[in-house]
PDB file of N, CA and C in Angstrom:
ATOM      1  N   UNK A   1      -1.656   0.562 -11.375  1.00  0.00           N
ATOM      2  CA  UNK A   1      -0.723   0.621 -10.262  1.00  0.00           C
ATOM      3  C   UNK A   1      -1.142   1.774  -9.345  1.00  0.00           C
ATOM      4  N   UNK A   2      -1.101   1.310  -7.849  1.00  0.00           N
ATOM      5  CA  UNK A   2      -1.418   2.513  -7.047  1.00  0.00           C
ATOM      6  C   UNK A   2      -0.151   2.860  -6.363  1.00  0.00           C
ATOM      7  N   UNK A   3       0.119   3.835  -5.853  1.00  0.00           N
ATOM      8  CA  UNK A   3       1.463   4.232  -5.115  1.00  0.00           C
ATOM      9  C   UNK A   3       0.262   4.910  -3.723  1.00  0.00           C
ATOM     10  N   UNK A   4       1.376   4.847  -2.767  1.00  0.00           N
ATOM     11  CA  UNK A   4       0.530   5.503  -1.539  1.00  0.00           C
ATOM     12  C   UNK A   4       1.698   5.728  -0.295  1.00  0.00           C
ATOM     13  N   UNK A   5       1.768   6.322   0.612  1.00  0.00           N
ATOM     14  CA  UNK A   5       2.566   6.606   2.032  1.00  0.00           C
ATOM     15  C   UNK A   5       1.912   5.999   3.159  1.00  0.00           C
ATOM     16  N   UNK A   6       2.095   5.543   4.577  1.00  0.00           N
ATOM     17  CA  UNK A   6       1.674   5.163   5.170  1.00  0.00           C
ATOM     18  C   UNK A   6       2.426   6.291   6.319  1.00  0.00           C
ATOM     19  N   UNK A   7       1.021   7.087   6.517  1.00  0.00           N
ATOM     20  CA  UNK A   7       1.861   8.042   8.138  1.00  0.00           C
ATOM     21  C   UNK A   7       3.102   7.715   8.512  1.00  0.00           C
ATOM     22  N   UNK A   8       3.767   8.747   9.275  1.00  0.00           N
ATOM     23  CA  UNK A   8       4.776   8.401   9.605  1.00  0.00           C
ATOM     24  C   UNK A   8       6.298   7.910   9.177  1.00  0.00           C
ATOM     25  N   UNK A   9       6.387   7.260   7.512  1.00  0.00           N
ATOM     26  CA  UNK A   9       7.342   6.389   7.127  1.00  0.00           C
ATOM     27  C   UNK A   9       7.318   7.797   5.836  1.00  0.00           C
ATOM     28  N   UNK A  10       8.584   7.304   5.211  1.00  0.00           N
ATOM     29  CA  UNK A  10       8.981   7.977   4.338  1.00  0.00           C
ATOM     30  C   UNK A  10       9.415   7.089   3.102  1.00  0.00           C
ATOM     31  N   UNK A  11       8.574   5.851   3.108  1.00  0.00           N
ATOM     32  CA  UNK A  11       8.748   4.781   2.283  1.00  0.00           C
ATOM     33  C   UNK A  11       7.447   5.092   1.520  1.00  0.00           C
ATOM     34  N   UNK A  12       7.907   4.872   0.039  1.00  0.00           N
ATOM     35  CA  UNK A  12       6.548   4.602  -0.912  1.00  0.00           C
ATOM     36  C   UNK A  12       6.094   3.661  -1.286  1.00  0.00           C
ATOM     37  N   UNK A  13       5.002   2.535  -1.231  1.00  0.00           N
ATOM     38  CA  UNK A  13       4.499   1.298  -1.473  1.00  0.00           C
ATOM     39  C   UNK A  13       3.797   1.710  -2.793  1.00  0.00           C
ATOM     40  N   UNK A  14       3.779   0.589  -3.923  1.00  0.00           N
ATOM     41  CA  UNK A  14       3.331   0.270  -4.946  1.00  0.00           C
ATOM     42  C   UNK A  14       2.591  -1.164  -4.980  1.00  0.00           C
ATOM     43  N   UNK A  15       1.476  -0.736  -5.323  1.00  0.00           N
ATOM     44  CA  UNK A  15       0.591  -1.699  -5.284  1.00  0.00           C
ATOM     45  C   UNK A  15       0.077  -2.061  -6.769  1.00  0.00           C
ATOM     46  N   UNK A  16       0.036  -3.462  -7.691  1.00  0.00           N
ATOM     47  CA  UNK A  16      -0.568  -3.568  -8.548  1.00  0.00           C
ATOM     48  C   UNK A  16      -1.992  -4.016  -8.578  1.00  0.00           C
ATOM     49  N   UNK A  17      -3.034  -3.364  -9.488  1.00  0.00           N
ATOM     50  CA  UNK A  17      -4.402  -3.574  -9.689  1.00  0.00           C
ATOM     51  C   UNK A  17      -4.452  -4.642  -9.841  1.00  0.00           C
ATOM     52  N   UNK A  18      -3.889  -5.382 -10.589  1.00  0.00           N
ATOM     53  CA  UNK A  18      -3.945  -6.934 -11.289  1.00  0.00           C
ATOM     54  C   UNK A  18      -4.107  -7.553 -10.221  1.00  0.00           C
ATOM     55  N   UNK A  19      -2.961  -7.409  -9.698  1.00  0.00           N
ATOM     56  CA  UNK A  19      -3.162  -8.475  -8.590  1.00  0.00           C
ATOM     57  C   UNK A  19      -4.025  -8.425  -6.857  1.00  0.00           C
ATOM     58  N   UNK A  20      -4.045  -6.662  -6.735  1.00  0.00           N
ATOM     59  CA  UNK A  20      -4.933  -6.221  -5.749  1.00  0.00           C
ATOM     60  C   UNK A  20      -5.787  -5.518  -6.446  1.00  0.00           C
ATOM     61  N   UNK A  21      -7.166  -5.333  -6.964  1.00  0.00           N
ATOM     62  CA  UNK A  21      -7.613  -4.786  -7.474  1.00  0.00           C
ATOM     63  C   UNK A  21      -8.536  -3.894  -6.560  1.00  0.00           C
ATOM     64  N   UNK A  22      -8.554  -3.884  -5.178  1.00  0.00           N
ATOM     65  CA  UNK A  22      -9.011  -3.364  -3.889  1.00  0.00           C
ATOM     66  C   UNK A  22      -8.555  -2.077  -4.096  1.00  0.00           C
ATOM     67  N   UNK A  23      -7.060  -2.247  -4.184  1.00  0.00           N
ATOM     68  CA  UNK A  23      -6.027  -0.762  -4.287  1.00  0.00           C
ATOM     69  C   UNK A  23      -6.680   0.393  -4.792  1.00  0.00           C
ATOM     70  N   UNK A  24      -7.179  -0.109  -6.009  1.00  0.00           N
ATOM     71  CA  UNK A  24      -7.927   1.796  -6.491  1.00  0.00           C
ATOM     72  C   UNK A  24      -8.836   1.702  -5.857  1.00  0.00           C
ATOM     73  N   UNK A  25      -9.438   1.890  -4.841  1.00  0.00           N
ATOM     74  CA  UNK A  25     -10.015   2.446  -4.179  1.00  0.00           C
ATOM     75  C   UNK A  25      -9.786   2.912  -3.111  1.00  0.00           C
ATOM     76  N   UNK A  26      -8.054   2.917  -2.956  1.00  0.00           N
ATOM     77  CA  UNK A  26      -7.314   3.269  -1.568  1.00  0.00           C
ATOM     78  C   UNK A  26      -8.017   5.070  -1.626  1.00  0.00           C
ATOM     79  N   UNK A  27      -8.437   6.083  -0.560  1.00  0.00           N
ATOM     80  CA  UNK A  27      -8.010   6.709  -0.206  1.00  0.00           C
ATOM     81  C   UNK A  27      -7.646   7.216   1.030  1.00  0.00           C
ATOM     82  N   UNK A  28      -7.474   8.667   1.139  1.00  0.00           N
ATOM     83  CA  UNK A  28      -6.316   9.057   2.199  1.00  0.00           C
ATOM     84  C   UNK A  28      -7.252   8.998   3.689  1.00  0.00           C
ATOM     85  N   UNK A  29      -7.130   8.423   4.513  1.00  0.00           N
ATOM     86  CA  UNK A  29      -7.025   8.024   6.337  1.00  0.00           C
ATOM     87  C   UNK A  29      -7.970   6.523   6.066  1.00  0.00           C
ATOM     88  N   UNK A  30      -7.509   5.830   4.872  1.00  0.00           N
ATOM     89  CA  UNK A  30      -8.107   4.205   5.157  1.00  0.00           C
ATOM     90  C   UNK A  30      -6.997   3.775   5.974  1.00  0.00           C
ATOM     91  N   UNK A  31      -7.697   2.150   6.097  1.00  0.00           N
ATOM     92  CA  UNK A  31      -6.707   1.347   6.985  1.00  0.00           C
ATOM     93  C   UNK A  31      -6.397   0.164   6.057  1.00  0.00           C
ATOM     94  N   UNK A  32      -4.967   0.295   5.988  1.00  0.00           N
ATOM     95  CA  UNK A  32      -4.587  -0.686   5.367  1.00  0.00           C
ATOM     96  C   UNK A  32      -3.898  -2.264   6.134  1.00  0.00           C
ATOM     97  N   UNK A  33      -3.878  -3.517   5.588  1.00  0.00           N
ATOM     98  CA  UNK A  33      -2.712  -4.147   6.413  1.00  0.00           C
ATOM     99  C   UNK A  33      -1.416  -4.673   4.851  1.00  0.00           C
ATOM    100  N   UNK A  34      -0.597  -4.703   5.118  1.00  0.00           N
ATOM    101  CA  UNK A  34       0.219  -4.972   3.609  1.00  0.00           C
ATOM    102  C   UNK A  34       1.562  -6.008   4.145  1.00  0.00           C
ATOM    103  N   UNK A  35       2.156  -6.395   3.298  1.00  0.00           N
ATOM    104  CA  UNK A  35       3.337  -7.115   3.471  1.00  0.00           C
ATOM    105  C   UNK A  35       3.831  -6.795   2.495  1.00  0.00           C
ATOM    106  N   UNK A  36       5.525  -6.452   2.598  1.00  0.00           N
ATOM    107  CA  UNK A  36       6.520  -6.229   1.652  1.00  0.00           C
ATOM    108  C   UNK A  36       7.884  -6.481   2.255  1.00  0.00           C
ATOM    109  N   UNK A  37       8.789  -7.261   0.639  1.00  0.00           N
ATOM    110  CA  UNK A  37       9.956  -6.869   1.287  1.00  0.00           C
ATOM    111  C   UNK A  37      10.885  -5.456   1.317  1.00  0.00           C
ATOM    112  N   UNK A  38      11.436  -5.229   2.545  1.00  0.00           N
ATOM    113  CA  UNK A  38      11.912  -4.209   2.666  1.00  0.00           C
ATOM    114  C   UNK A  38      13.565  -4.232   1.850  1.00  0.00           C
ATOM    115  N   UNK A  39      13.902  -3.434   1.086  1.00  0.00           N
ATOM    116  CA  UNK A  39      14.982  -3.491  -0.107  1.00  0.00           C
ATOM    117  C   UNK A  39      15.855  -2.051   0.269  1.00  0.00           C
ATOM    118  N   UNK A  40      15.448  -1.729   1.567  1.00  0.00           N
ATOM    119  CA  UNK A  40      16.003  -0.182   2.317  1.00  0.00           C
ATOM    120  C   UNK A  40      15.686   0.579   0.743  1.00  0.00           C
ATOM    121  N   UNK A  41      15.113   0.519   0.097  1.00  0.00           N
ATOM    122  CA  UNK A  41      15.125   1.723  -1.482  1.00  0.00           C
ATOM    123  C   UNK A  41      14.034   2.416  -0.650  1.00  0.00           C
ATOM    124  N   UNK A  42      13.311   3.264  -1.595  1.00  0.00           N
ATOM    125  CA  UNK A  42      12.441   4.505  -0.961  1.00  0.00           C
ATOM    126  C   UNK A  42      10.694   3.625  -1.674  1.00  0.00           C
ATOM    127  N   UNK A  43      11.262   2.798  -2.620  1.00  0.00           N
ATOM    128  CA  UNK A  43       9.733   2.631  -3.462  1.00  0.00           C
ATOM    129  C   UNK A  43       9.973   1.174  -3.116  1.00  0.00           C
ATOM    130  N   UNK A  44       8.810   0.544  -2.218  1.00  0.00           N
ATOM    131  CA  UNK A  44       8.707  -0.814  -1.903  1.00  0.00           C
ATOM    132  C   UNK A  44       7.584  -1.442  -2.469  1.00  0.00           C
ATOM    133  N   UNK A  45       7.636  -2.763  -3.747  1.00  0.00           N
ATOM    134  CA  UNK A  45       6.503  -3.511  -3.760  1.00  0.00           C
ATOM    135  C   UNK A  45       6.102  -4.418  -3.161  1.00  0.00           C
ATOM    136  N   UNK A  46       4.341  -3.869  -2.950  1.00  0.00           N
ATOM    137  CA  UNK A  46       3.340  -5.012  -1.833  1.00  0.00           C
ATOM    138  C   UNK A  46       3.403  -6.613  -2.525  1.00  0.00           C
ATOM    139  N   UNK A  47       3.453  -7.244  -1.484  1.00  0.00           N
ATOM    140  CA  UNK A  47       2.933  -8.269  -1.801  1.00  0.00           C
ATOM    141  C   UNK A  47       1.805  -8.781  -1.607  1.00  0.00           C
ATOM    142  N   UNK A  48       1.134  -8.642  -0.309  1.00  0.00           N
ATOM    143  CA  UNK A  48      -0.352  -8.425   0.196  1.00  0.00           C
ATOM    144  C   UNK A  48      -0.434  -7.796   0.515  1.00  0.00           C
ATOM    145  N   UNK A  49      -1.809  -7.031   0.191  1.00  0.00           N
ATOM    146  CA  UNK A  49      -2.506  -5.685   0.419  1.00  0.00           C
ATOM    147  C   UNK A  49      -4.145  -6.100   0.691  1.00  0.00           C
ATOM    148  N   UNK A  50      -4.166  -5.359   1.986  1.00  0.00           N
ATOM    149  CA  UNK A  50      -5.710  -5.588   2.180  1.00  0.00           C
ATOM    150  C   UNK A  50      -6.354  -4.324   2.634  1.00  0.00           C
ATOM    151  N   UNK A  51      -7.265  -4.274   1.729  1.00  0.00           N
ATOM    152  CA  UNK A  51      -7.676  -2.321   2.773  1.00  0.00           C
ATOM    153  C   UNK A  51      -8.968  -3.026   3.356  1.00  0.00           C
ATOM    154  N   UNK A  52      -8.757  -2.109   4.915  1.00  0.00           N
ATOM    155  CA  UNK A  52      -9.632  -2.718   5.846  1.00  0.00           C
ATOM    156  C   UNK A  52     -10.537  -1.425   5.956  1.00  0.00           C
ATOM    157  N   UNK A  53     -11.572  -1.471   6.619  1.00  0.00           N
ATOM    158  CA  UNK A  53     -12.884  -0.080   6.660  1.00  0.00           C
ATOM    159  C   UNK A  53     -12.166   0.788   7.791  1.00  0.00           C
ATOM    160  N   UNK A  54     -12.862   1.840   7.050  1.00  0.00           N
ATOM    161  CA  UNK A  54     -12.369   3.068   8.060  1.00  0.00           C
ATOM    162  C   UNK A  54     -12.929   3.502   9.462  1.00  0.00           C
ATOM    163  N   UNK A  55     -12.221   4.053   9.514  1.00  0.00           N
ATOM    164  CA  UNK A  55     -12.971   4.527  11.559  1.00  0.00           C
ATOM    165  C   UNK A  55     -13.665   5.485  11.884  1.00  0.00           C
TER     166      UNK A  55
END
């Protein structure tokens, strides 16, 4: 499982390996694109996660 912040938000996304196995290799100023539902809680799970190349 990866956990991560996205600038700006004060929401935490959880991402599973199993099913994104991309995720461990998130680190900090990649670009991500993700979908989740939002549950207003503070810890939101992805449903798609795609890490895109950096800039």
């Amino acid at each position: 499982m990866t956990q991560f912040m996205i600038q700006g938000s004060e929401k935490i996304f959880t991402v599973t390996s199993g099913q994104n196995p991309y995720s461990v290799f998130l680190k900090t100023g990649d670009k991500v694109s993700i979908q989740y539902i939002d549950t207003k809680e503070t810890v939101s799970a992805v449903k798609d996660f795609t890490l895109q190349s950096k800039q």
